[in-house]
C-alpha atoms as a PDB file:
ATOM      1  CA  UNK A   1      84.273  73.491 120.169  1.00  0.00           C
ATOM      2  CA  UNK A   2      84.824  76.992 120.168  1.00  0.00           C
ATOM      3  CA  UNK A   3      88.042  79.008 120.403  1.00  0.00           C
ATOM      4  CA  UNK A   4      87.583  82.173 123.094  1.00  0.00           C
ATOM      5  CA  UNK A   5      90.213  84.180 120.717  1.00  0.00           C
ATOM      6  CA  UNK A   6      87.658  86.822 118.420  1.00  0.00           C
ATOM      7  CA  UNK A   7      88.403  86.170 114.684  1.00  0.00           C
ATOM      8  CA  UNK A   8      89.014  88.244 111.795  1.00  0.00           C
ATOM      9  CA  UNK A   9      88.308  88.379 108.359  1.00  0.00           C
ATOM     10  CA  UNK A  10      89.917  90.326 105.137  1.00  0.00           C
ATOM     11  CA  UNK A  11      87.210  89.115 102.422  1.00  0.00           C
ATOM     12  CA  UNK A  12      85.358  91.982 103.595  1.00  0.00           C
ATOM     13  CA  UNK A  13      86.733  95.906 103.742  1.00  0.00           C
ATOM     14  CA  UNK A  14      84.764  98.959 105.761  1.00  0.00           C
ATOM     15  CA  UNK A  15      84.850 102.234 105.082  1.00  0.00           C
ATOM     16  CA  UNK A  16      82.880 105.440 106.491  1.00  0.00           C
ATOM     17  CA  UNK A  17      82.613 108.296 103.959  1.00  0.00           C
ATOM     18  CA  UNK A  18      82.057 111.248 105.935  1.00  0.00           C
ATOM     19  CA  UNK A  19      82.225 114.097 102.744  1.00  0.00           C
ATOM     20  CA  UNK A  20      83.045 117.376 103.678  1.00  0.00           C
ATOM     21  CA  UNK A  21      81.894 117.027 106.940  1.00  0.00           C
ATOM     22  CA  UNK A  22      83.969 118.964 109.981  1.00  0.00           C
ATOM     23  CA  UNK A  23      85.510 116.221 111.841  1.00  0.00           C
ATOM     24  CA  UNK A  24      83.996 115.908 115.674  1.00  0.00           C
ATOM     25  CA  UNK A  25      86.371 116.034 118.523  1.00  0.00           C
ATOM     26  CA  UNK A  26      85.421 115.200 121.722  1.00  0.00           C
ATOM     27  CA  UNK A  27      87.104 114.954 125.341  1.00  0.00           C
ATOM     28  CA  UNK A  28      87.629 111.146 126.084  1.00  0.00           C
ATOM     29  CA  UNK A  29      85.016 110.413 129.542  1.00  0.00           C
ATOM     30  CA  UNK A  30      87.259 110.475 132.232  1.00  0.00           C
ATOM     31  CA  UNK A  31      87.762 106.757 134.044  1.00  0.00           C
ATOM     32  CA  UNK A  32      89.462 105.644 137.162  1.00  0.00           C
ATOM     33  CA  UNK A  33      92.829 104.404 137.094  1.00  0.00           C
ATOM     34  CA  UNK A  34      91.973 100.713 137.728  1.00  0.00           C
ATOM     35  CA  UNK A  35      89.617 101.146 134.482  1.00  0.00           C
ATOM     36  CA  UNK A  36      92.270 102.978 132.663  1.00  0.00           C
ATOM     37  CA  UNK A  37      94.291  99.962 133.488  1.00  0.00           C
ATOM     38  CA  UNK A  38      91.589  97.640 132.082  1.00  0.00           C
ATOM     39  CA  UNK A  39      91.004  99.532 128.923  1.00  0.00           C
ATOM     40  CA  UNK A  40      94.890  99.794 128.032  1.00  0.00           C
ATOM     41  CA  UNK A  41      94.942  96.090 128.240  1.00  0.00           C
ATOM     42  CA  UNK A  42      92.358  94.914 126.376  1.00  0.00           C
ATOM     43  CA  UNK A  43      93.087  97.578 123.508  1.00  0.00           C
ATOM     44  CA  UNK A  44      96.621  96.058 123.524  1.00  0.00           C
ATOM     45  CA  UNK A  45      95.378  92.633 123.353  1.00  0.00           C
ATOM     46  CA  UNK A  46      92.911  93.156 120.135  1.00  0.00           C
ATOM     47  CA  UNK A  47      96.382  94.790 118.723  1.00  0.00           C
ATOM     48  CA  UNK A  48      98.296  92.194 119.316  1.00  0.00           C
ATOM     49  CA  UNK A  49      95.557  89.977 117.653  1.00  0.00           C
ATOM     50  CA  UNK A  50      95.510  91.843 114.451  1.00  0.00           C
ATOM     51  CA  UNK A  51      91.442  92.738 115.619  1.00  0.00           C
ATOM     52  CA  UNK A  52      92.470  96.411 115.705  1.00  0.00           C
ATOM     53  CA  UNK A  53      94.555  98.185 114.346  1.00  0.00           C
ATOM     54  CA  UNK A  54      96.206 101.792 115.191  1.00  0.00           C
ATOM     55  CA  UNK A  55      94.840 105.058 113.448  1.00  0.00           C
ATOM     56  CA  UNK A  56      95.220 108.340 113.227  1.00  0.00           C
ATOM     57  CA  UNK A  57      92.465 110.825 112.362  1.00  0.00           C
ATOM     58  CA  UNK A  58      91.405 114.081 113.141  1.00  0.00           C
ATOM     59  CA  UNK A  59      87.784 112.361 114.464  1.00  0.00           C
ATOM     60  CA  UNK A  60      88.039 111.495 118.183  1.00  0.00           C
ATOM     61  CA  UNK A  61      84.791 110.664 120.173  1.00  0.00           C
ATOM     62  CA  UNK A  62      84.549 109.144 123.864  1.00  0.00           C
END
């Protein structure tokens, strides 16, 4: 009945304007290795499924 890929839609676009706000940068929370391991796969899965995509901004939060 249902598919256990997550879907993705283009009919609607997101966008956060932040103003002139200083961008926050924060140290990433520091994980094991076998949760590293988990994380890195998973992340490359939803890129590989179009459900992220890769970005590069001066905002970087745990």
């Amino acid at each position: 009945c249902f598919e256990n890929r997550l879907g993705r839609t283009s009919l609607v676009h997101h966008q956060i304007d932040t103003g002139n706000t200083k961008p926050i940068k924060l140290r990433p929370y520091r994980v094991s290795p076998a949760r590293k391991e988990i994380i890195s796969t998973e992340i490359t899965k939803m890129l590989n499924e179009g459900i992220i995509e890769p970005c590069n901004s001066p905002y970087a939060a745990p």
